[in-house]
Every structure is written in C-alpha cells, then in structure tokens.
Protein backbone atom coordinates (compact mmCIF):
# COMPACT_ATOMS: atom_id res chain seq x y z
CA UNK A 1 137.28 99.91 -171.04
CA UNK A 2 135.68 99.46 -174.49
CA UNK A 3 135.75 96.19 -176.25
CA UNK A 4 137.89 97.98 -178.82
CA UNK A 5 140.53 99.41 -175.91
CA UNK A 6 140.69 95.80 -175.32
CA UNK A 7 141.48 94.49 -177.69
CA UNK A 8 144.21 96.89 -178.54
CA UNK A 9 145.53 96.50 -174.99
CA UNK A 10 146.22 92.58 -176.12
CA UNK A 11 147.84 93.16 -179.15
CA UNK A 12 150.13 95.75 -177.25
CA UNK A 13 151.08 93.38 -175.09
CA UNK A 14 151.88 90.57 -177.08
CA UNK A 15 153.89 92.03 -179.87
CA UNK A 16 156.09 93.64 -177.03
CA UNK A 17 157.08 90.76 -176.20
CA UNK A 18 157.18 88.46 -179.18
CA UNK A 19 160.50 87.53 -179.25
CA UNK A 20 159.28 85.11 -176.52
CA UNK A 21 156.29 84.59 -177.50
CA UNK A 22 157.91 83.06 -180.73
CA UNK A 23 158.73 79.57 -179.21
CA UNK A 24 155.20 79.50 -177.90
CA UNK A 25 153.38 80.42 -180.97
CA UNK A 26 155.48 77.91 -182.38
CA UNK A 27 154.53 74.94 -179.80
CA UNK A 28 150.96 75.85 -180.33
CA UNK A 29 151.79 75.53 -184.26
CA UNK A 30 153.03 72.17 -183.97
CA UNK A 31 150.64 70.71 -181.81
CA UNK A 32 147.58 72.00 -184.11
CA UNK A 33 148.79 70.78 -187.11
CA UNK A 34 149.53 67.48 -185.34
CA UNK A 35 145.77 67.62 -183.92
CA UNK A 36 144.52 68.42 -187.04
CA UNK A 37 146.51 65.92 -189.60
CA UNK A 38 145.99 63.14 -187.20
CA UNK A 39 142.15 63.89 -186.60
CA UNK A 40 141.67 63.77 -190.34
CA UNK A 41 143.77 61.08 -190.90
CA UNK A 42 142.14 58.82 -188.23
CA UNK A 43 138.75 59.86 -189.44
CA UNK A 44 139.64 59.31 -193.47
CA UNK A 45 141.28 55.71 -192.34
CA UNK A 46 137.20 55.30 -190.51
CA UNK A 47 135.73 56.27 -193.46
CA UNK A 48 138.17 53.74 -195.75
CA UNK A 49 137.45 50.87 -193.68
CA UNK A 50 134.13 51.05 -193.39
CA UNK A 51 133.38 51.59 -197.22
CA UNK A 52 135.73 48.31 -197.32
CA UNK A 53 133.48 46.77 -195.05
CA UNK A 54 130.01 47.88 -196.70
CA UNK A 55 130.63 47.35 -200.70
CA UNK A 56 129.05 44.09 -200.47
CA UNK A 57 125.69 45.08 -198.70
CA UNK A 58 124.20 46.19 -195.84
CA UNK A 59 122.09 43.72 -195.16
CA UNK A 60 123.82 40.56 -194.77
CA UNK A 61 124.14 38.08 -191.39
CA UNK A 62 127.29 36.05 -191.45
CA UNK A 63 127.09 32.36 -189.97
CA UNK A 64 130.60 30.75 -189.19
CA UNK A 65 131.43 26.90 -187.45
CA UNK A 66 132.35 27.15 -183.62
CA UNK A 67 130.52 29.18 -181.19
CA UNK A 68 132.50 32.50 -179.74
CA UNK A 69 131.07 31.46 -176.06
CA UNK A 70 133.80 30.20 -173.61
CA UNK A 71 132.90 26.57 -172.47
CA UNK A 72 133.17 25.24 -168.96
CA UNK A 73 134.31 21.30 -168.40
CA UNK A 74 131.38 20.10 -169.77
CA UNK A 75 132.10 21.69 -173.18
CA UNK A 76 134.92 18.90 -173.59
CA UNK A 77 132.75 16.42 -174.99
CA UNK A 78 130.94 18.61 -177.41
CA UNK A 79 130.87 18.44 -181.14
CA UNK A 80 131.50 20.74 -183.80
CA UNK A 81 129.66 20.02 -186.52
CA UNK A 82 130.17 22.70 -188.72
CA UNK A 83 128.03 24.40 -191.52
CA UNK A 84 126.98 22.01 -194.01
CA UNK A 85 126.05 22.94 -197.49
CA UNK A 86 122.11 20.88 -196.35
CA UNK A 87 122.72 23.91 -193.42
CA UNK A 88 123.16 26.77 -195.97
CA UNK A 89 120.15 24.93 -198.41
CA UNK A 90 117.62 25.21 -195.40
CA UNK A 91 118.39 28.81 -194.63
CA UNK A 92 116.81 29.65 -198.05
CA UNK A 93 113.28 28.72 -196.99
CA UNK A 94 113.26 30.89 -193.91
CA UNK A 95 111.15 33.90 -193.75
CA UNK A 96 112.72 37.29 -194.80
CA UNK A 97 115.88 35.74 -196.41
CA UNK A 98 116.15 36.69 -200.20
CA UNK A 99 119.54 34.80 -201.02
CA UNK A 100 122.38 32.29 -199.22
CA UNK A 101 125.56 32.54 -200.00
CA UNK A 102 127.86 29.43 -198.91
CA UNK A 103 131.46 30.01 -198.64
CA UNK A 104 134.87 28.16 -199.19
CA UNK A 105 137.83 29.15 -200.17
CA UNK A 106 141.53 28.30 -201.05
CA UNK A 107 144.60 28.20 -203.49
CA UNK A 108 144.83 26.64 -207.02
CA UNK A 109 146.58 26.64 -210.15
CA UNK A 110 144.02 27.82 -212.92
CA UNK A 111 145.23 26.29 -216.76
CA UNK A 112 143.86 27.37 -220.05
CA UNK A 113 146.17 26.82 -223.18
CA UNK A 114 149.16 26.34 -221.47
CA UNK A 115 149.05 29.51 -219.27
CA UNK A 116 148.98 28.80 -215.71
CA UNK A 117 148.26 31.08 -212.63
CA UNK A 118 148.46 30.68 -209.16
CA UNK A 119 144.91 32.27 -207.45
CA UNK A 120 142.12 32.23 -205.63
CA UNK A 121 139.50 30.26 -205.56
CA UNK A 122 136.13 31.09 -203.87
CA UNK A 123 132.90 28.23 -203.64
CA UNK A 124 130.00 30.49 -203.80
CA UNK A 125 126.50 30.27 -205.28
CA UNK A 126 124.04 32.35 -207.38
CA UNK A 127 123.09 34.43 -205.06
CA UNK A 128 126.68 35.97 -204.80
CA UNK A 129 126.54 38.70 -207.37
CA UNK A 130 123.47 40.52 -205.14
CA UNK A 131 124.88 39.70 -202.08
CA UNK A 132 128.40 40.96 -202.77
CA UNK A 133 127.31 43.49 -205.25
CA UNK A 134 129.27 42.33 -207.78
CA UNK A 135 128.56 42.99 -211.61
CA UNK A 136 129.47 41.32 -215.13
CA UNK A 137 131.62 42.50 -217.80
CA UNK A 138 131.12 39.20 -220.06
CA UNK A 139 128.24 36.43 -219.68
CA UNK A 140 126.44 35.94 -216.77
CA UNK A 141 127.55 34.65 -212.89
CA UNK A 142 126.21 31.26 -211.75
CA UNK A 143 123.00 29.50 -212.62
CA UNK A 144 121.10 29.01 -209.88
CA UNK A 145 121.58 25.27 -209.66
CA UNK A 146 120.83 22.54 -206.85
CA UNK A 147 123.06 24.18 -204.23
CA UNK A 148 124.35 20.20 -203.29
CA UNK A 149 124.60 19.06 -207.43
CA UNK A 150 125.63 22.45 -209.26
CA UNK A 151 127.01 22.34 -213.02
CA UNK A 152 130.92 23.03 -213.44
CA UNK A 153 130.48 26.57 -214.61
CA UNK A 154 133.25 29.55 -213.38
CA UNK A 155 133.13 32.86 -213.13
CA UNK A 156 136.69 34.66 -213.42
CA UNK A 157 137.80 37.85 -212.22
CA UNK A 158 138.69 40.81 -214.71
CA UNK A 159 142.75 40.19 -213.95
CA UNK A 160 142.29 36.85 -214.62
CA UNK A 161 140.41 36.97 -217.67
CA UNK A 162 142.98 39.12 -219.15
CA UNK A 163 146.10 37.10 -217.90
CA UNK A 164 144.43 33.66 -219.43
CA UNK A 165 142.76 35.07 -222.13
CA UNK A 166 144.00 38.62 -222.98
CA UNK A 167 141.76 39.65 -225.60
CA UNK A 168 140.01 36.21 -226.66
CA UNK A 169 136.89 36.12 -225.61
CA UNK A 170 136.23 33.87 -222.53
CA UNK A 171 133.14 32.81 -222.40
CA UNK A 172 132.36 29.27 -223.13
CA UNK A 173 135.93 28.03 -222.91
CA UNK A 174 136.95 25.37 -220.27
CA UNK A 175 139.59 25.89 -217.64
CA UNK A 176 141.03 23.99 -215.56
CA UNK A 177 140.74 24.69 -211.92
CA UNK A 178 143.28 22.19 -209.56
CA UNK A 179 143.12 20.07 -211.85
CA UNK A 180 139.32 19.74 -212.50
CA UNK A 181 137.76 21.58 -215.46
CA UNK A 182 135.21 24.11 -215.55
CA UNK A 183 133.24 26.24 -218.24
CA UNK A 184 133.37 29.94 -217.72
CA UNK A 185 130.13 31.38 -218.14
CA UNK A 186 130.97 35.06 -216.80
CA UNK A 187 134.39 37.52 -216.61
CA UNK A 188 133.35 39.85 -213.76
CA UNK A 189 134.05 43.73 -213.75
CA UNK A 190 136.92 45.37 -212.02
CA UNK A 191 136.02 45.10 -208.46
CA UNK A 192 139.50 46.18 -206.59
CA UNK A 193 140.81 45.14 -203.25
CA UNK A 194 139.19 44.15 -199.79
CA UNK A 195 141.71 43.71 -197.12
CA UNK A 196 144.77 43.21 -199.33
CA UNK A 197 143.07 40.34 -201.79
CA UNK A 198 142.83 41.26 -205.02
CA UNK A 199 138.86 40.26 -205.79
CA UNK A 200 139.64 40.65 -209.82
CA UNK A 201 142.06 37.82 -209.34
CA UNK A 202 139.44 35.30 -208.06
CA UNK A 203 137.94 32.48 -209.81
CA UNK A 204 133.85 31.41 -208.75
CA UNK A 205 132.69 28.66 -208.49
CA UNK A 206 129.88 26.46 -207.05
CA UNK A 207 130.31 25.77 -203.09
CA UNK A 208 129.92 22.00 -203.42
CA UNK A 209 132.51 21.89 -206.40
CA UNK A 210 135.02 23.74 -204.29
CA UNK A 211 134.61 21.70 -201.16
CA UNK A 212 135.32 18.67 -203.19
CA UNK A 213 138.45 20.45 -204.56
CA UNK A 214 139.83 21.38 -201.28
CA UNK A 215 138.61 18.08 -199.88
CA UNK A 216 136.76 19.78 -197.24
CA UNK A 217 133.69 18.87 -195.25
CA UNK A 218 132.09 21.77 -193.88
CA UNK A 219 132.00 25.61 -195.01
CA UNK A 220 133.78 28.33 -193.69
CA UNK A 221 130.77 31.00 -193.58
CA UNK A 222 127.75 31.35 -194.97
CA UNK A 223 126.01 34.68 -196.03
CA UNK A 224 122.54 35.22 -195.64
CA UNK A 225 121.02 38.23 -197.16
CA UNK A 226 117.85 39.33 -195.86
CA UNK A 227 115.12 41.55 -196.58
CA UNK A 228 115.83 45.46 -196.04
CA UNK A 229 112.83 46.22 -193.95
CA UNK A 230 113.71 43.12 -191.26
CA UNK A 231 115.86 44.43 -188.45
CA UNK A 232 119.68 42.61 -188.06
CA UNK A 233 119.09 41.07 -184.87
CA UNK A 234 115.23 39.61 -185.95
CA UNK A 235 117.11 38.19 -188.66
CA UNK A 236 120.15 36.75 -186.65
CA UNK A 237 117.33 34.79 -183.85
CA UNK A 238 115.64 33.31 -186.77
CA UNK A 239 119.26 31.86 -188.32
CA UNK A 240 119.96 30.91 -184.66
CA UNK A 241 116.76 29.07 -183.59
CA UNK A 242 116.96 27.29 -187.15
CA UNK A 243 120.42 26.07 -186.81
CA UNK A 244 120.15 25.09 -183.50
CA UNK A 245 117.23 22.69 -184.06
CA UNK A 246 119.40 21.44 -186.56
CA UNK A 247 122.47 20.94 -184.58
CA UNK A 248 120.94 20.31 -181.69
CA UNK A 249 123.25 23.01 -180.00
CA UNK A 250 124.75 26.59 -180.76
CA UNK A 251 127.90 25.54 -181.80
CA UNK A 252 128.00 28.26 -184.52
CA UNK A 253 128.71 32.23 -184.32
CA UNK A 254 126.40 34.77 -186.10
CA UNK A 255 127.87 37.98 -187.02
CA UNK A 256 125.34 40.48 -188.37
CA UNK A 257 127.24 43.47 -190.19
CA UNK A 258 125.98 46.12 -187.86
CA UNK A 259 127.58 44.44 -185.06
CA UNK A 260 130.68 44.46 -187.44
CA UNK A 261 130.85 47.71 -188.19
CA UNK A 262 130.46 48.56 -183.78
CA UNK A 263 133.09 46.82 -183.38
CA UNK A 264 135.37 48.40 -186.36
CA UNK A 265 134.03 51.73 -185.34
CA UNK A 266 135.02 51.68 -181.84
CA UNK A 267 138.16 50.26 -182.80
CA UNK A 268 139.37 53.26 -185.26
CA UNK A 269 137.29 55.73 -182.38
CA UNK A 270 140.18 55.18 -180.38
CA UNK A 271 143.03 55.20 -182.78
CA UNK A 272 141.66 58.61 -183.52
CA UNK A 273 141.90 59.20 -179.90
CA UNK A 274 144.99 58.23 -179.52
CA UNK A 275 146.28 60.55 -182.64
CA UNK A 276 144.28 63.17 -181.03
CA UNK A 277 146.01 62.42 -177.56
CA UNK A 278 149.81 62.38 -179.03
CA UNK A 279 149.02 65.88 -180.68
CA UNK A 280 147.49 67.01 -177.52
CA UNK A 281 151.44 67.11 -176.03
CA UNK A 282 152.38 69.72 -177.92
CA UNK A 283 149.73 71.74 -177.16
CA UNK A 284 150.77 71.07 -173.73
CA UNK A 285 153.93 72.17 -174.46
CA UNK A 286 152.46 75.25 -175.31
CA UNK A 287 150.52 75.89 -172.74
CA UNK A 288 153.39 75.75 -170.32
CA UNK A 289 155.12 78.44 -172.74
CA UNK A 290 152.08 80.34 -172.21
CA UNK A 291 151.64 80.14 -168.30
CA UNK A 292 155.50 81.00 -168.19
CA UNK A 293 155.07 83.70 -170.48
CA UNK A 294 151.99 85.45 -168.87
CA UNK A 295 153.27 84.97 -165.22
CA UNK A 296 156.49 86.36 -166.30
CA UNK A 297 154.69 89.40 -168.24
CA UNK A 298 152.86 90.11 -164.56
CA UNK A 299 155.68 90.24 -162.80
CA UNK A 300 157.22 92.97 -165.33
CA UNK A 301 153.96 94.65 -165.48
CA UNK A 302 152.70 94.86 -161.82
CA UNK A 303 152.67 99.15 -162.74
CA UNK A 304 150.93 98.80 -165.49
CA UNK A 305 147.99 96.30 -163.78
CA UNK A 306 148.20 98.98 -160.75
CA UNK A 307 147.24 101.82 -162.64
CA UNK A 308 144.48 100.01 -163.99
CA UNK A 309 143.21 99.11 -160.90
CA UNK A 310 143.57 102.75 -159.67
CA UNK A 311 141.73 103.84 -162.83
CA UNK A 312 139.06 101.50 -161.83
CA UNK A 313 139.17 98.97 -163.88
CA UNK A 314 136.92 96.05 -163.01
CA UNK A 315 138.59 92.56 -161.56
CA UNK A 316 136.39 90.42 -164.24
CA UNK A 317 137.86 92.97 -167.16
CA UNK A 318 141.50 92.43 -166.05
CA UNK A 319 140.85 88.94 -165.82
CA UNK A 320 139.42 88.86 -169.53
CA UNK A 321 142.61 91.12 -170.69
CA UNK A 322 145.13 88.56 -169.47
CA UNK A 323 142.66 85.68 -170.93
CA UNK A 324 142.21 87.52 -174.04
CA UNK A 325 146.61 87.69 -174.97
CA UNK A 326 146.74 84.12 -173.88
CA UNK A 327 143.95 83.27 -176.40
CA UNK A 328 145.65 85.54 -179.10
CA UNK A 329 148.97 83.67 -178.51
CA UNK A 330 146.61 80.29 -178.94
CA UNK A 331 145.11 81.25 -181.87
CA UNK A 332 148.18 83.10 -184.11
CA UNK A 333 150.13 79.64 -182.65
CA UNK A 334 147.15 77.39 -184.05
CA UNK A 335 146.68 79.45 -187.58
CA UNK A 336 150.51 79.11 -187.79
CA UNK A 337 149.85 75.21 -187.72
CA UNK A 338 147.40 75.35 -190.02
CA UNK A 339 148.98 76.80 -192.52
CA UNK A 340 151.43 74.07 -192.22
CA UNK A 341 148.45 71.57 -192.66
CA UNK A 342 147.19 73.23 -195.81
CA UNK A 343 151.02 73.67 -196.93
CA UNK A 344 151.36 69.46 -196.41
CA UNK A 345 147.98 68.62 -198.44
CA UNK A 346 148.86 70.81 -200.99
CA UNK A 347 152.02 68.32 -201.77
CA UNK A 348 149.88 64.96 -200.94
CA UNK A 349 147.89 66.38 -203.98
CA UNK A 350 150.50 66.61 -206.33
CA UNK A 351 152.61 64.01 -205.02
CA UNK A 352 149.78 61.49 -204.20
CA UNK A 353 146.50 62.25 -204.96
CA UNK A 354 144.91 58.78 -204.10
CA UNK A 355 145.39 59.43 -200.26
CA UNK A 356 143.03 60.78 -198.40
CA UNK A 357 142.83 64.73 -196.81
CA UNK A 358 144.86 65.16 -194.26
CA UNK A 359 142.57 68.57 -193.77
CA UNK A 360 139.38 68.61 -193.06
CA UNK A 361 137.30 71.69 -192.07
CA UNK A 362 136.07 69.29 -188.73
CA UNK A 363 139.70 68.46 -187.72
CA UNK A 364 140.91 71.76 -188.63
CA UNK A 365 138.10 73.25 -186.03
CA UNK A 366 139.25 70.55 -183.25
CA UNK A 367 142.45 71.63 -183.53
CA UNK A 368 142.18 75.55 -183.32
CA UNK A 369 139.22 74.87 -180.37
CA UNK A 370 142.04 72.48 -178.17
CA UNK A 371 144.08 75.47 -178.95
CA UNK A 372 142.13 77.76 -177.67
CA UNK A 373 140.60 75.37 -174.81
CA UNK A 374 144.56 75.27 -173.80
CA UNK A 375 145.67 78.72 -173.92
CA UNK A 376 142.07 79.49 -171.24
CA UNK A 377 143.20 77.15 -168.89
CA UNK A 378 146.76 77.98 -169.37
CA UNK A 379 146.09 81.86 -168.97
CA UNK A 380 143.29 80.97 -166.30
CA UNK A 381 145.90 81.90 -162.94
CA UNK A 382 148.58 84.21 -164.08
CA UNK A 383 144.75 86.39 -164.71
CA UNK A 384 143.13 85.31 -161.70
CA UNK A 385 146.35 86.49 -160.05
CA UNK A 386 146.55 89.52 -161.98
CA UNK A 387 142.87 90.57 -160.66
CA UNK A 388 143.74 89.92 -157.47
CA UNK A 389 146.46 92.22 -156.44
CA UNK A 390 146.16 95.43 -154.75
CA UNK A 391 146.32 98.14 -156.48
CA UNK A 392 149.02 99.85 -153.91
CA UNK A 393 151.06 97.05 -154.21
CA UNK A 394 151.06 97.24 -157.56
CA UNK A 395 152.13 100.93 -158.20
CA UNK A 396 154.88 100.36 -155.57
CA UNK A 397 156.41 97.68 -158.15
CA UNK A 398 158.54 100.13 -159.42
C-alpha cells in the first residue's frame, strides 16, 4: 500500500464516522487550547517576574540581619546584631565592589505648601541610581556624602513631584519629610511598579537620615554592587568573611540575585507545570474518546481488516493505518483548539492589549505535540489488536 493509499484509507475512515468522532475532536480541542493558553500564560507570567526582578541590575549581592540557618540550643544565647550603617561603610573598601547601597524604609507624611501626602520613604545612598538603574528627570540624585553624616537632600519620585509641585519646578525647595525638612536636589523619571509599590511615589533620602526618622538602629538590607567580571558567589564569600570578622559570627543572610532568580524560576517552572498538567485532562478525555472510538471502529470493521490481511497487507502497515486515523483525529481535534487560542488573543488585543500572549508559537507546538503524543498511545492497542487478528477470523465477521 502506497503512502498515498494510506493516507486516503484514514481519511475514509474517519469522515465515515464523524458524527462520533465529533465529541472527540472536540475533547482534543479543548484540552489544546487549554495546553496552549496556560503554557503561554505560565511562561509570559516567568518572563514578567523576572524582568521585575532584574530592572535594577544584575549584579548585585543582597545582605539582610538574621542568618536563614536553623539554630540548635546553643543558638539561644546568640545575638543579632544587625547591619549597621559602619557595616555597609566597610563593604565599600572591599575588592571588586563598585557601590553600597544601605537600605531602610517606612511611611511618612511628605509637606510642601500646605499639600500633604502619605508615601514612602526609602534611606538609600549615592550609589542607588547605578545600582537600581534609576535615572533623573530634574537635578541630580544624592551627593555622595559621609555615608554616617550625609546632608538633608531628597530625591522625589515623578508622582510625587507632580502631586506637591505640579508644574513648579522642584528643585531647590524644602520639604518636609515626618516632620524633618529636606532639600530636593532631584525629581526622578517614571520608573513604574515592582511588586505592587509604586517606585514614582517614593521619596530618597540618605540611610542615616531615615534611620533617625524611623528611630531605627540597624538596616534592613544592604546592596552591594560588584564588578561584572567577578562571579556571584566570589563576591558573596568576600561579603561573608568580612562581616563575620566583624560580627564575630554569621548572623546575617546573603542573597546574591542569581540565587534569586533559581529560586523564582523553579517556582513559576512548576506553576507552568501545573497549567500544563490541568490541560493535560482534557486531552485525556480525549484520548479515551479515541481508544473507544477506534476499538469500536474494529469491531465494525473486522471485514474490512480481513481482506487486507488476505490481500497481504503487512502487520506493521495495518498497525500504522489505525495509528495514522487516531493521529488525524489528534491533530483536526488540536487545530480545532487552536483556532480557539488565536480566536481568544485576537480579543485580549483589542480588549486589553497590555497583557501578555496567551499564544505563543512554543506553547502552540506543546500543545499540538501532547496531542499527538496522546492520540499514539491512545490508538497504540485497538492497532496492535487490529494487526493481530487472523485473517479467517476476520472475513467470517460478517
């Protein structure tokens, strides 16, 4: 049998019976497009967090009070002393670091002429704007004074500029930051969101000044940026062996970004699984439909595989007949889903065209291959059973 007879024999024998082979086409149609939007959607949701995660550098170690190791009995009577801003000053004079960036945070009212806002306030120091990868729209960010006696200069964010200011300029005017005042040397560009806080809402200014606001002794992280051609965890020893001559012990927790990102990564890997997984049913849905179908179809059509056994028709090309309709129902089933897929983004265009594809040529080939993966294995004994029968047995069917 030609490749050609084949193939005609297959499309024979499903549109004879496509009345049933309707609800399977349709089983594989839903569980492709649910492959495929969830694959895409899992992968777009990767890609989103991990852009969140990377516009302020790549090469940046994080340093935070308390160590992440689990403490036996003896672990009672240790300290914490936390990061101190003499801490964060040292780490500038190791090898490899270019800038240190000490962090505290918290909530204040921020005055100027009688306007008032409730925001953010962030303790940072000069060495912010590379770090972070933040830029200016007015003035410049913080001088790089003493990190433990800086000047009471701000830095506002573009929202806040605008709600304080509106179209006065800003820049050497004094506001007043919980109740302390500060000159703003610097209104930053629009910067957007990270994890829900709105950066352009922010007011910066210098660590020490922000500790004494907040009446706190220690920092909550500090930021060290280091050189791009030093690797993340020859950077993170140094930091380590520094602070713990300093401290005495490790009762800190680096974080280096690569780590970070692992750990995000493998965390959205299997939500994407899981999406995969749930869409994965309804292909399994399908498949049943298709074992049903093609069992069914050989006990109707014992004759027909007689006389092609008779006519000497090879077990291996009777096995790839019955394997080839239960791929074609797969694959009509999985460009029936597609369609829907492409039908969906279409609309998320229009109707929202800040979200990301739900269709993506890489999720769109996962889903047709599980498709196709399914209808094999689904097809895989209803043909093996096919092949197998006698060919007397079979022309006595009728």
């Amino acid at each position: 049998m030609t490749a050609l007879d084949a193939l005609k024999w297959i499309k024979t024998s499903v549109l004879a019976g496509r009345s049933r082979n309707l609800l399977t086409m349709l089983g594989f149609a839903v569980g492709v497009s649910a492959v495929t939007v969830l694959a895409a959607m899992g992968e777009s949701v990767k890609q989103f967090v991990l852009a969140e995660f990377t516009q302020f550098g790549s090469h940046i170690v994080a340093v935070s009070p308390g160590s992440e190791q689990t403490l036996g009995v003896g672990g009672i009577l240790r300290t914490n002393r936390g990061i101190s801003l003499d801490d964060a000053s040292s780490l500038q004079f190791l090898p490899g670091v270019e800038g240190v960036v000490p962090v505290i945070a918290g909530t204040g009212e921020v005055r100027h002429q009688g306007l008032t806002r409730a925001t953010d306030v962030i303790g940072v120091s000069a060495s912010a704007i590379e770090a972070w990868q933040l830029s200016m729209a007015q003035g410049g960010f913080l001088p790089a004074d003493d990190m433990l006696h800086p000047r009471a200069y701000a830095v506002i964010g573009n929202k806040l500029y605008l709600a304080l200011f509106g179209s006065s300029p800003a820049l050497g005017s004094y506001i007043h930051v919980a109740g302390s005042r500060f000159l703003v040397v610097g209104v930053l560009a629009p910067k957007g969101q990270f994890l829900g806080m709105d950066l352009d809402e922010m007011v910066y200014i210098p660590a020490a000044r922000a500790m004494s606001l907040f009446n706190r002794e220690s920092l909550m992280e500090v930021d060290v940026v280091y050189q791009p051609h030093l690797r993340s965890e020859q950077m993170a020893q140094r930091i380590r062996s520094h602070l713990i001559h300093r401290h005495g012990d490790e009762d800190f927790t680096i974080v280096t970004q690569d780590q970070m990102l692992a750990t995000l990564d493998a965390i959205l890997n299997v939500v994407r699984l899981a999406g995969i997984g749930i869409g994965a049913i309804s292909l399994l849905v399908g498949s049943v439909g298709i074992y049903s179908i093609l069992t069914i179809t050989l006990a109707q059509r014992r004759n027909e595989v007689g006389l092609l056994r008779a006519l000497g028709i090879t077990r291996s090309s009777l096995v790839r007949l019955f394997l080839g309709e239960a791929v074609l129902l797969a694959l009509m089933g999985g460009g029936v889903g597609l369609m829907l897929v492409v039908g969906v983004q279409v609309v998320v265009w229009f109707a929202l065209p800040a979200l990301p594809a739900v269709f993506t040529p890489a999720s769109a080939a996962l889903g047709i291959g599980v498709s196709v993966l399914v209808g094999l294995i689904a097809g895989g004994y209803p043909a093996y059973r096919a092949a197998s029968m006698p060919p007397v047995l079979a022309l006595r069917a009728e």
